[in-house]
C-alpha atoms as a PDB file:
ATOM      1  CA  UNK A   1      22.627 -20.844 -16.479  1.00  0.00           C
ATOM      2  CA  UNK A   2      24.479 -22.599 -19.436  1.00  0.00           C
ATOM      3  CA  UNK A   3      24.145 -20.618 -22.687  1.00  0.00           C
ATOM      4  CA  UNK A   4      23.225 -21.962 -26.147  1.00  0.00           C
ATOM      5  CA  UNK A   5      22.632 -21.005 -30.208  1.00  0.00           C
ATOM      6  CA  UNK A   6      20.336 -22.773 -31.979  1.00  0.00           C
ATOM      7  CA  UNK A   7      22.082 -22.528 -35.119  1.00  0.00           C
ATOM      8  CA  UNK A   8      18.945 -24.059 -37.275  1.00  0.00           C
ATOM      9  CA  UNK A   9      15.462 -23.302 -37.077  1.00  0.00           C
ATOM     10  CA  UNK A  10      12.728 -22.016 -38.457  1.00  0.00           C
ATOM     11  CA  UNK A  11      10.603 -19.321 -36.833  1.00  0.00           C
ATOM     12  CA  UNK A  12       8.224 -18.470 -38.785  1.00  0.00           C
ATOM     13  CA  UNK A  13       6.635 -22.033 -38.917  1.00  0.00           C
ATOM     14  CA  UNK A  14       6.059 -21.899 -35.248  1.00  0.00           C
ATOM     15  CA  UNK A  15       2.389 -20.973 -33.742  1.00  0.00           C
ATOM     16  CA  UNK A  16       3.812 -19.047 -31.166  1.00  0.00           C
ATOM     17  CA  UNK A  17       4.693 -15.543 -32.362  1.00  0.00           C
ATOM     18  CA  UNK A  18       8.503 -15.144 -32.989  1.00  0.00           C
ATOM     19  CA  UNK A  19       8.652 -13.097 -29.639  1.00  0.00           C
ATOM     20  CA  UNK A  20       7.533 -15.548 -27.732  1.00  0.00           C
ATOM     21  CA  UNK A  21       9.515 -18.476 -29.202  1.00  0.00           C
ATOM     22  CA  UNK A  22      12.613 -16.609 -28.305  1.00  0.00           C
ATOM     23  CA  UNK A  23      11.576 -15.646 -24.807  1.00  0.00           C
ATOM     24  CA  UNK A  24      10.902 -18.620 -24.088  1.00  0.00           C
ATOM     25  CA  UNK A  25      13.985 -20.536 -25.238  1.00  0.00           C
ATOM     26  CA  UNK A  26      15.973 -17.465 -23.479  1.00  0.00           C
ATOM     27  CA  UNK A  27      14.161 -18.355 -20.297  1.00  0.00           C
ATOM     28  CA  UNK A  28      16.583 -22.142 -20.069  1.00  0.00           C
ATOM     29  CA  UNK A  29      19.769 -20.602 -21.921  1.00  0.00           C
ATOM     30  CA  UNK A  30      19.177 -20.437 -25.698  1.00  0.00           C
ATOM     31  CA  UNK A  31      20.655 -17.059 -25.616  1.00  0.00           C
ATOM     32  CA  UNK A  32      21.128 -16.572 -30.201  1.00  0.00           C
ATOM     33  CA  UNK A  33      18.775 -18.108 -32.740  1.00  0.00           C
ATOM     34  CA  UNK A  34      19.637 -18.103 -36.561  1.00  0.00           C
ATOM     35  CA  UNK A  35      16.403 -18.469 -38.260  1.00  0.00           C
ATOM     36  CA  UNK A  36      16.332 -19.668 -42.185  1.00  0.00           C
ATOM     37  CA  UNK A  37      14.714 -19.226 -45.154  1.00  0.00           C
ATOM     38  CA  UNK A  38      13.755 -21.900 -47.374  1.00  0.00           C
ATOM     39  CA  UNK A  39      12.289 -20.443 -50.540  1.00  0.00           C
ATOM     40  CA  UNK A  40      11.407 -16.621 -52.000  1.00  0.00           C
ATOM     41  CA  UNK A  41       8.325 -16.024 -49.607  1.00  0.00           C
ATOM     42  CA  UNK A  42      10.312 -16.325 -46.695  1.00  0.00           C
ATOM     43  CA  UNK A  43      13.352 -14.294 -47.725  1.00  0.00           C
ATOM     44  CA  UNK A  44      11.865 -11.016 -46.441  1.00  0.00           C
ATOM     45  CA  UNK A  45      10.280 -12.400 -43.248  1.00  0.00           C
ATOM     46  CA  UNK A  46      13.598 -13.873 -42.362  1.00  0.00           C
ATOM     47  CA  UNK A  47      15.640 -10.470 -43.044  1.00  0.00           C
ATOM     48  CA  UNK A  48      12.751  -8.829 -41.159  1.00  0.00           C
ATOM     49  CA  UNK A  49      12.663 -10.945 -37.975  1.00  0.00           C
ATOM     50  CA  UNK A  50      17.058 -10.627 -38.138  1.00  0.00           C
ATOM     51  CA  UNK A  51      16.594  -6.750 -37.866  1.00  0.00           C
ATOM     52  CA  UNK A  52      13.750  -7.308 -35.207  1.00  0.00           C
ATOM     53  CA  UNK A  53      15.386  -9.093 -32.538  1.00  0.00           C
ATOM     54  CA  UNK A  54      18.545  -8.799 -31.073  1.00  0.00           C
ATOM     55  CA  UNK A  55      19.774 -12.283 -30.505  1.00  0.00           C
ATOM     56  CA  UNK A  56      18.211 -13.803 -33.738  1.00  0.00           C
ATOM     57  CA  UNK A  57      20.346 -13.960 -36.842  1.00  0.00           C
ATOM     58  CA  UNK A  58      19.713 -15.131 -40.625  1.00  0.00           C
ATOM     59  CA  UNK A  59      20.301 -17.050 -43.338  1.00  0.00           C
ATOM     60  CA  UNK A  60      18.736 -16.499 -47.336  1.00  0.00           C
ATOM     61  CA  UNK A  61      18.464 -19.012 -49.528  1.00  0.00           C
ATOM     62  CA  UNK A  62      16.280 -21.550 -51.596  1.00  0.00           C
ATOM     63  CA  UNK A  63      15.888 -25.104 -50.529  1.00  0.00           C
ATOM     64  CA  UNK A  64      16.211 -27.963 -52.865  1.00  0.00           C
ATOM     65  CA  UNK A  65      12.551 -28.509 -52.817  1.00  0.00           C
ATOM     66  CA  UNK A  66      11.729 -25.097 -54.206  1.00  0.00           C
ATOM     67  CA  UNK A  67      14.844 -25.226 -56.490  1.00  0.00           C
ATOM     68  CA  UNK A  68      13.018 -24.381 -59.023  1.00  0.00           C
ATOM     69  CA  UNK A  69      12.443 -20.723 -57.403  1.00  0.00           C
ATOM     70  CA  UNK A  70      16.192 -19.888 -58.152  1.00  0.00           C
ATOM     71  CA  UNK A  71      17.247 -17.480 -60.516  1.00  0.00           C
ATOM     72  CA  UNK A  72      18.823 -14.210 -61.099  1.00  0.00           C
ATOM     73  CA  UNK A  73      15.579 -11.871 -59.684  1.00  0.00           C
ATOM     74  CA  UNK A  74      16.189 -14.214 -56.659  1.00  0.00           C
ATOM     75  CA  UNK A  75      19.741 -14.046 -55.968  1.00  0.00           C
ATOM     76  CA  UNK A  76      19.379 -10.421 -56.657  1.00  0.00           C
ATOM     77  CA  UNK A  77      17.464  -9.910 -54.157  1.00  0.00           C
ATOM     78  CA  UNK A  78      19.774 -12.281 -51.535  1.00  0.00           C
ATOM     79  CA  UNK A  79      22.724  -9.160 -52.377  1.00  0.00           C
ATOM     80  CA  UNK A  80      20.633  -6.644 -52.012  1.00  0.00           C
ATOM     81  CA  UNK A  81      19.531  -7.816 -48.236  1.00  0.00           C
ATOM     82  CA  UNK A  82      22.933  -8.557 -47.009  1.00  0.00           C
ATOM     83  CA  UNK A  83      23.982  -5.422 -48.490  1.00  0.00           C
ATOM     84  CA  UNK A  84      21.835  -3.769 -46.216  1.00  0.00           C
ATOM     85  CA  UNK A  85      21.770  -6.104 -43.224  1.00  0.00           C
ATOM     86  CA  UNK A  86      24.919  -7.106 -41.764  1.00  0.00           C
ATOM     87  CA  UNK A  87      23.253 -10.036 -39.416  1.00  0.00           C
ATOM     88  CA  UNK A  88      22.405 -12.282 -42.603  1.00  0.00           C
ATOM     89  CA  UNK A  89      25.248 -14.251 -41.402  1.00  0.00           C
ATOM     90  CA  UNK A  90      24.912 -16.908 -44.264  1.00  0.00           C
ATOM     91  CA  UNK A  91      23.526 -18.618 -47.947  1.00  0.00           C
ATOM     92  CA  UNK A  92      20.978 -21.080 -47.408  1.00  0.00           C
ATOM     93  CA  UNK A  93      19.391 -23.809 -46.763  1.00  0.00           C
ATOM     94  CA  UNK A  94      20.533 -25.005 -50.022  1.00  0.00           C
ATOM     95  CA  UNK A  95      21.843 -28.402 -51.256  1.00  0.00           C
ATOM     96  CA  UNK A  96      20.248 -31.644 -52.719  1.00  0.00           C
ATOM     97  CA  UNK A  97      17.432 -33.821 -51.707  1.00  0.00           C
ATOM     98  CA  UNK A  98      17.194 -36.609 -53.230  1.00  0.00           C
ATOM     99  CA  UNK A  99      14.433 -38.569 -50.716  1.00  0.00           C
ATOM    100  CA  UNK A 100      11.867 -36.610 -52.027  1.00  0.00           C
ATOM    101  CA  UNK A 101      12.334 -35.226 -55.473  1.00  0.00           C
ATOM    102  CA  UNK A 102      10.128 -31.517 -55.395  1.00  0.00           C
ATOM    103  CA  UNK A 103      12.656 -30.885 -57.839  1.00  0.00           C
ATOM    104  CA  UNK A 104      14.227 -32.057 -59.989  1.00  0.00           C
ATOM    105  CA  UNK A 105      18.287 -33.558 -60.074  1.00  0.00           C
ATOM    106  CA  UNK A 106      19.040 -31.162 -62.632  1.00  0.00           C
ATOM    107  CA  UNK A 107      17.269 -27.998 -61.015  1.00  0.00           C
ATOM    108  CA  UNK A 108      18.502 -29.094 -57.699  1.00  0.00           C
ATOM    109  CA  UNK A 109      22.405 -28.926 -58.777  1.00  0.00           C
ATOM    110  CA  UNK A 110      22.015 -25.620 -61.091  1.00  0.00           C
ATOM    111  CA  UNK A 111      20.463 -24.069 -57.853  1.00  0.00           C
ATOM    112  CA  UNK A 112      23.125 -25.545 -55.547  1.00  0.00           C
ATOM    113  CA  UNK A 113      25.533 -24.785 -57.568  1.00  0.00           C
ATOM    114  CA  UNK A 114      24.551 -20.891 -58.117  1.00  0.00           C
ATOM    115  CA  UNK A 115      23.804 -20.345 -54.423  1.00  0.00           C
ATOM    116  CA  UNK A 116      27.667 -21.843 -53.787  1.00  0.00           C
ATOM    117  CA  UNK A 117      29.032 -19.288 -56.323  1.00  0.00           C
ATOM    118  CA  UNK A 118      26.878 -16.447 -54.633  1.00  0.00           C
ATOM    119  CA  UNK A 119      27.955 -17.248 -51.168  1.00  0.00           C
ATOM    120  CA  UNK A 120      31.985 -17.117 -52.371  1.00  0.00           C
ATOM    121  CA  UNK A 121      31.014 -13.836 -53.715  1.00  0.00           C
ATOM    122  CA  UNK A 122      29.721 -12.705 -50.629  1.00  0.00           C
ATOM    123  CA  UNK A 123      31.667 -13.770 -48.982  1.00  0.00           C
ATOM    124  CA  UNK A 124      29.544 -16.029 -46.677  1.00  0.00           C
ATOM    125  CA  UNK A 125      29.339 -19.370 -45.016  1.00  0.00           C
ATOM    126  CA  UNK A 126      26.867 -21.742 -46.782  1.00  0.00           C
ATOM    127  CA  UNK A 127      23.551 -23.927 -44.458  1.00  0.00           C
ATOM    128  CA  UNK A 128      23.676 -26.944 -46.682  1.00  0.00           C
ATOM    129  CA  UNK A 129      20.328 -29.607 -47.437  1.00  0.00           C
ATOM    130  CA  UNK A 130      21.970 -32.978 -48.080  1.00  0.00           C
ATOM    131  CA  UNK A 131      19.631 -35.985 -48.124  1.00  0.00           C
ATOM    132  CA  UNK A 132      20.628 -39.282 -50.120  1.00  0.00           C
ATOM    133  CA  UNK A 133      22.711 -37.493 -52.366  1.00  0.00           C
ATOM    134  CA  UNK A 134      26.105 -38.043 -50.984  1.00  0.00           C
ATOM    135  CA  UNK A 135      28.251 -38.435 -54.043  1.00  0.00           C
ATOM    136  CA  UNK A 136      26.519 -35.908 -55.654  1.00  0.00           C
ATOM    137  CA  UNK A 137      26.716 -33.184 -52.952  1.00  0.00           C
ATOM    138  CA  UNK A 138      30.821 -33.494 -52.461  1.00  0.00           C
ATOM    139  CA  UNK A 139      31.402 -33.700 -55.845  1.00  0.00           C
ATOM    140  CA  UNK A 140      29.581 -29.748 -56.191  1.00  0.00           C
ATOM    141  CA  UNK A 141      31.260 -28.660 -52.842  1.00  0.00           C
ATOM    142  CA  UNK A 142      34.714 -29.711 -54.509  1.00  0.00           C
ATOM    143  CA  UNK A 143      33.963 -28.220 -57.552  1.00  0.00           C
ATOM    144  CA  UNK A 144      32.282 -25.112 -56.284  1.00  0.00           C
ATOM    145  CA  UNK A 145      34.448 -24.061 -52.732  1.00  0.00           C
ATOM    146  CA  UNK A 146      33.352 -21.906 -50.384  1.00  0.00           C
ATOM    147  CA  UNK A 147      36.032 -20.207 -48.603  1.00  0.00           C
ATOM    148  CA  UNK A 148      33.957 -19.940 -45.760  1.00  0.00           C
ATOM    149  CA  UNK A 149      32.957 -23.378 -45.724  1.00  0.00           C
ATOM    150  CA  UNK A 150      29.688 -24.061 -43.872  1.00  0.00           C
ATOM    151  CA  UNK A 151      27.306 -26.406 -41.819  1.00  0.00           C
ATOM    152  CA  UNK A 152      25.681 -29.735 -42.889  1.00  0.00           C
ATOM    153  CA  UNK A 153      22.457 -29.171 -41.074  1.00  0.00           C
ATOM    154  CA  UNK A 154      20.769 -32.249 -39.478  1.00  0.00           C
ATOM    155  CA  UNK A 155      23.273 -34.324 -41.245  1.00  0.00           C
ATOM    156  CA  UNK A 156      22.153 -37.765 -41.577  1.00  0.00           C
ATOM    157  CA  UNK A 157      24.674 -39.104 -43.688  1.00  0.00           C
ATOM    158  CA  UNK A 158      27.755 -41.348 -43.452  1.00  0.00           C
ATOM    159  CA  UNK A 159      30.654 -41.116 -40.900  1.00  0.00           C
ATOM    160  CA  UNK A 160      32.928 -41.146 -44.074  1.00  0.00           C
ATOM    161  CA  UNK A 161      31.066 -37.928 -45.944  1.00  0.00           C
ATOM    162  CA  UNK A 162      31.004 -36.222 -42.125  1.00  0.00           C
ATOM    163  CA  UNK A 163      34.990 -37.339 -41.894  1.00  0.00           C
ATOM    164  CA  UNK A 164      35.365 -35.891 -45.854  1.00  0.00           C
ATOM    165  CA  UNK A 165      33.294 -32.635 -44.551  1.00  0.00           C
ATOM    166  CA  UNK A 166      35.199 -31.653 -41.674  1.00  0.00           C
ATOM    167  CA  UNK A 167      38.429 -32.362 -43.000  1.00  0.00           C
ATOM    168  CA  UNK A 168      37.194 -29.482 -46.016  1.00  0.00           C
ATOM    169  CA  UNK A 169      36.581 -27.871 -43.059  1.00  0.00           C
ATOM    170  CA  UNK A 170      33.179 -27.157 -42.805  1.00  0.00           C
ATOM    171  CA  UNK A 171      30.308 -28.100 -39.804  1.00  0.00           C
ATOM    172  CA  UNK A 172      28.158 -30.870 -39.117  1.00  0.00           C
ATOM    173  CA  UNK A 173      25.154 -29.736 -37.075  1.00  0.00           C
ATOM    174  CA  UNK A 174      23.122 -32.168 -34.816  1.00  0.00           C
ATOM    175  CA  UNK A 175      19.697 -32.175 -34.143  1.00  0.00           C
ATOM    176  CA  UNK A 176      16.585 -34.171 -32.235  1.00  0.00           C
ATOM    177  CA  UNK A 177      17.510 -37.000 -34.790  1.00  0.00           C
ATOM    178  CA  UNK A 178      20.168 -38.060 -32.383  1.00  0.00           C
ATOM    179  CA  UNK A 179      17.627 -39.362 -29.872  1.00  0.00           C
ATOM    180  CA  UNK A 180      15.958 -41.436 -32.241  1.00  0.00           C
ATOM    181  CA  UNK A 181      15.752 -45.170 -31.226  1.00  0.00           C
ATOM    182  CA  UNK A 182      16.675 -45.789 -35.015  1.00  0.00           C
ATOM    183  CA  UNK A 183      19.693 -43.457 -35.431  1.00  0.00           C
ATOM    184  CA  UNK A 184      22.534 -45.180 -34.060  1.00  0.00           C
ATOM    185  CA  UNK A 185      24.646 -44.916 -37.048  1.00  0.00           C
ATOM    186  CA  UNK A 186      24.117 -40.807 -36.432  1.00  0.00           C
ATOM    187  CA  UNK A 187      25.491 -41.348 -33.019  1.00  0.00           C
ATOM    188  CA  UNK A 188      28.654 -42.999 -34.476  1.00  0.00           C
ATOM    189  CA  UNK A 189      29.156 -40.068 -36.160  1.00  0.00           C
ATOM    190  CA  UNK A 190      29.107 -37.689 -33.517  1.00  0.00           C
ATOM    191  CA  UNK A 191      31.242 -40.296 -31.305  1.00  0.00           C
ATOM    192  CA  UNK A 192      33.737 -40.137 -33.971  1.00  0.00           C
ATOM    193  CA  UNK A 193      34.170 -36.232 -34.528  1.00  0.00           C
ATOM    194  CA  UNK A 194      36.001 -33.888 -33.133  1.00  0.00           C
ATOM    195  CA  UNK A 195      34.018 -31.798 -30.840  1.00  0.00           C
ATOM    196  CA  UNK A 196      34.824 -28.379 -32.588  1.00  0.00           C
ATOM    197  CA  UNK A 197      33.538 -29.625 -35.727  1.00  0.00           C
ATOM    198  CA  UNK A 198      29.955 -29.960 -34.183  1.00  0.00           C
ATOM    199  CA  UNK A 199      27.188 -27.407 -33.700  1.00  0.00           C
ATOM    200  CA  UNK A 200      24.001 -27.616 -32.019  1.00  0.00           C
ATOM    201  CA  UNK A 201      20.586 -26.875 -34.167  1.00  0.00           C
ATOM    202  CA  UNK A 202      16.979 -27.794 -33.269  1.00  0.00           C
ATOM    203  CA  UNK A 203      15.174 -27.458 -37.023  1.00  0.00           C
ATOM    204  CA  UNK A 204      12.348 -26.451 -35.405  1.00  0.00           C
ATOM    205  CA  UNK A 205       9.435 -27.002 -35.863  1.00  0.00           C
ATOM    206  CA  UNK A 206      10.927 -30.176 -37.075  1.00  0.00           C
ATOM    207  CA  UNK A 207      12.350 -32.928 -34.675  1.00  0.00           C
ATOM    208  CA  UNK A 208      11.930 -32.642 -31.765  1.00  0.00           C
ATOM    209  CA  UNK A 209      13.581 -34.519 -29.785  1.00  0.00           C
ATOM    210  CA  UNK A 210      12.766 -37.543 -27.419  1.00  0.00           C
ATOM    211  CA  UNK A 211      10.587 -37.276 -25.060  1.00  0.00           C
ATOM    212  CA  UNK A 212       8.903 -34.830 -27.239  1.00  0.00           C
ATOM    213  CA  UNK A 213       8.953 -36.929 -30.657  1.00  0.00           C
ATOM    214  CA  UNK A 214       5.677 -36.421 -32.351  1.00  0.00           C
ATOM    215  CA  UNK A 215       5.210 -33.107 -31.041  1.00  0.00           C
ATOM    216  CA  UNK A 216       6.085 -29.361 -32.764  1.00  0.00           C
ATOM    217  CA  UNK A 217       9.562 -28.410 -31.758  1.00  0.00           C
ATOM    218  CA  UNK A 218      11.095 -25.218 -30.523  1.00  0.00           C
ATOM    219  CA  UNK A 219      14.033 -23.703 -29.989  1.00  0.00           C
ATOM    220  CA  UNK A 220      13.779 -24.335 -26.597  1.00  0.00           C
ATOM    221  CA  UNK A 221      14.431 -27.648 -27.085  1.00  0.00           C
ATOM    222  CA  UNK A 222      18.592 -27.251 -27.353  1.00  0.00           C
ATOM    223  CA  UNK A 223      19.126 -27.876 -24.047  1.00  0.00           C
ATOM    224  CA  UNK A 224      17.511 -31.657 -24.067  1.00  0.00           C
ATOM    225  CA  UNK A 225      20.035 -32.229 -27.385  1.00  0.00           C
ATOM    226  CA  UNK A 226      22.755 -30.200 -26.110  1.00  0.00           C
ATOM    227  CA  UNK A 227      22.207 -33.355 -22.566  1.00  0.00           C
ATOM    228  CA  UNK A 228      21.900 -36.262 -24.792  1.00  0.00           C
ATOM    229  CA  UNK A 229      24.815 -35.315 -26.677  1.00  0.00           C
ATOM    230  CA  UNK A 230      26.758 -34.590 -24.039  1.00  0.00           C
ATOM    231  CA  UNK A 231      26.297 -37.896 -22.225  1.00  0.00           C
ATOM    232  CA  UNK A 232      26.936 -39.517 -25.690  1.00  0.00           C
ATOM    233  CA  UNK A 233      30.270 -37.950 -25.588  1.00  0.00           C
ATOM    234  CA  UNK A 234      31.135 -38.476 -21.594  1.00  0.00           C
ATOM    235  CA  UNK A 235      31.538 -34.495 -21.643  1.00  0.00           C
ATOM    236  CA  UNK A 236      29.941 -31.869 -19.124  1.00  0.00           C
ATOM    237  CA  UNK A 237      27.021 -29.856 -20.769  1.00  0.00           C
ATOM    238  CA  UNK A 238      29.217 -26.927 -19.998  1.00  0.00           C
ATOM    239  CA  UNK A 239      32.086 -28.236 -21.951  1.00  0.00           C
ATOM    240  CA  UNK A 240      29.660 -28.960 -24.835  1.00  0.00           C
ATOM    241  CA  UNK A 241      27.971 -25.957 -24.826  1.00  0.00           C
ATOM    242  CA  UNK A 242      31.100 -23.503 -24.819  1.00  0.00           C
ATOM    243  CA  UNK A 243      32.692 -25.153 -27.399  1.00  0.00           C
ATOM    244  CA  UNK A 244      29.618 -25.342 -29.376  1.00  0.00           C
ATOM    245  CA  UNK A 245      28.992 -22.143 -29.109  1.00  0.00           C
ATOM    246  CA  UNK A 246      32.594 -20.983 -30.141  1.00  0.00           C
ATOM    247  CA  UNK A 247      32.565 -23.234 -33.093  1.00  0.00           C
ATOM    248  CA  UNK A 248      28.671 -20.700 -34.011  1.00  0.00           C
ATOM    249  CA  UNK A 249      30.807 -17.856 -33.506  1.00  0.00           C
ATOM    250  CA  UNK A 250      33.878 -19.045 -35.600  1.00  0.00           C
ATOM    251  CA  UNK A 251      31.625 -20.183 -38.668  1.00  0.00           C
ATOM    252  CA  UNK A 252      29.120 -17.298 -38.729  1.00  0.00           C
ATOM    253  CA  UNK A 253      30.429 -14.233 -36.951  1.00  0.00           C
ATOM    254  CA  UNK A 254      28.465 -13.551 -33.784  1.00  0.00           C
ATOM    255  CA  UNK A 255      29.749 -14.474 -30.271  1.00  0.00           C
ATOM    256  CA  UNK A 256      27.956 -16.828 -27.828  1.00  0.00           C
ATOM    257  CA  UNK A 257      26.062 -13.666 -26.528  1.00  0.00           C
ATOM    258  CA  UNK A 258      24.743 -13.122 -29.884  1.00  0.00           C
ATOM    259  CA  UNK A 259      26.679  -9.936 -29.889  1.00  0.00           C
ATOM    260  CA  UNK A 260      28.346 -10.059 -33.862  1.00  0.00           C
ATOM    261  CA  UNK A 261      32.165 -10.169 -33.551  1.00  0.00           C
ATOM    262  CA  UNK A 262      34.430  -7.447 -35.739  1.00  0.00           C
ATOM    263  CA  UNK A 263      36.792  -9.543 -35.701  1.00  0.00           C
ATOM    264  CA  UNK A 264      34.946 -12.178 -37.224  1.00  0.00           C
ATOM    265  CA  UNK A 265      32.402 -10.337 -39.505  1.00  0.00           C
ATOM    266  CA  UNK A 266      33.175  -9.634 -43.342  1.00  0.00           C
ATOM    267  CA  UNK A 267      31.373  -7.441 -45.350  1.00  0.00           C
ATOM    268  CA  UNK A 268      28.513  -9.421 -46.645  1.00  0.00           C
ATOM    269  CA  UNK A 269      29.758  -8.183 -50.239  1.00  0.00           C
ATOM    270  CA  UNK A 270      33.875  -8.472 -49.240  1.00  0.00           C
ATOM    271  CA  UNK A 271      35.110 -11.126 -51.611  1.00  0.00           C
END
């Protein structure tokens, strides 16, 4: 059976109890999971449920909805749990949405901003949020590095931003959005990247992908992305999936078995 990661969801907004999510996306090949937090309630659950399971990793961080959450108690508290769990692999989901507006511009970009600066001092890769704020987004990443670079999750945005993120080298991650009927510019991008720039990610609950639109997703789901995208690129699903997976292991640390990797892992407090 061809393994996966799921390099983006988010388990504890799925009915099913996290056990049986991950059985059951282990049961067609989603061997890893990296589940992620999105405000402070969900910090502990998501350091809890790392520690819990074997094969599911994290990643602590406020999204730019909650921005407004962010603050010193906060990030605090991020240190403190990657002190004391090595398989918080990463800072985030953090960025800027500007579709929405929960917060702010100007609490979105202070909290971007300071969530950038904690994952350089950590020494981590960064899950970026980036929705109709383009400009806005590169401009922090250039002014606020990451030396271990990062994802965009369920990027959406241009082929040139994707082009300008990879060559910084960080990750675009692909999602359910790629079956749309209405996402054809999305599918450009992915034509027009290189394949170890690219990880897989289902967002669950969110997304799902066709023929499953309009229901709850689950992590399960990677496979049917991992097929379409394939066939998008004229590739074998095996070629997809073991490059995929090597690009997970390269960005956050943990090999395709889920196993972390010493030679990859840093101290989540190394600088």
């Amino acid at each position: 059976m061809t393994s996966f990661i799921d390099t983006h969801c988010h388990l504890d907004r799925l009915e099913p109890p996290p056990a049986q999510s991950i059985a059951d996306a282990q049961s067609v090949g989603v061997q890893t999971l990296m589940t992620i937090s999105v405000n402070r309630e969900t910090l502990a659950w998501v350091d809890a449920q790392s520690q819990a399971h074997p094969d599911v990793y994290g990643s602590l961080g406020i999204h730019p909805h909650d921005a407004a959450e962010y603050g010193p108690e906060v990030a605090e508290q991020i240190r403190t749990r990657c002190a004391h769990n090595p398989k918080v692999r990463a800072i985030g989901e953090t960025g800027l949405d500007y579709h929405y507006h929960y917060a702010d511009r100007a609490t979105q970009l202070e909290a971007f901003r300071a969530q950038l600066e904690l994952a350089e001092e950590l020494g981590l890769p960064v899950v970026l949020h980036t929705r109709e704020a383009e400009a806005d987004t590169l401009e922090v990443l250039q002014q606020h590095p990451v030396s271990q670079r990062g994802v965009a999750h369920s990027f959406t945005g241009s082929l040139e931003m994707a082009q300008t993120l990879v060559d910084m080298g960080w990750y675009i991650g692909l999602n359910g959005i790629l079956t749309f009927k209405n996402a054809e510019a999305l599918r450009d991008v992915a034509r027009n990247l290189p394949l170890d720039s690219l990880l897989l990610e289902t967002d669950a609950p969110f997304l799902a992908p066709v023929p499953f639109r309009g229901k709850p997703n689950a992590p399960a789901r990677i496979p049917v992305i991992a097929d379409y995208l394939a066939q998008l690129l004229d590739i074998s699903l095996e070629q997809l999936a073991e490059q995929t997976n090597r690009n997970a292991q390269t960005l956050f640390g943990f090999a395709p078995s889920g196993v972390l990797n010493p030679e990859n892992v840093r101290s989540p407090l190394s600088s």
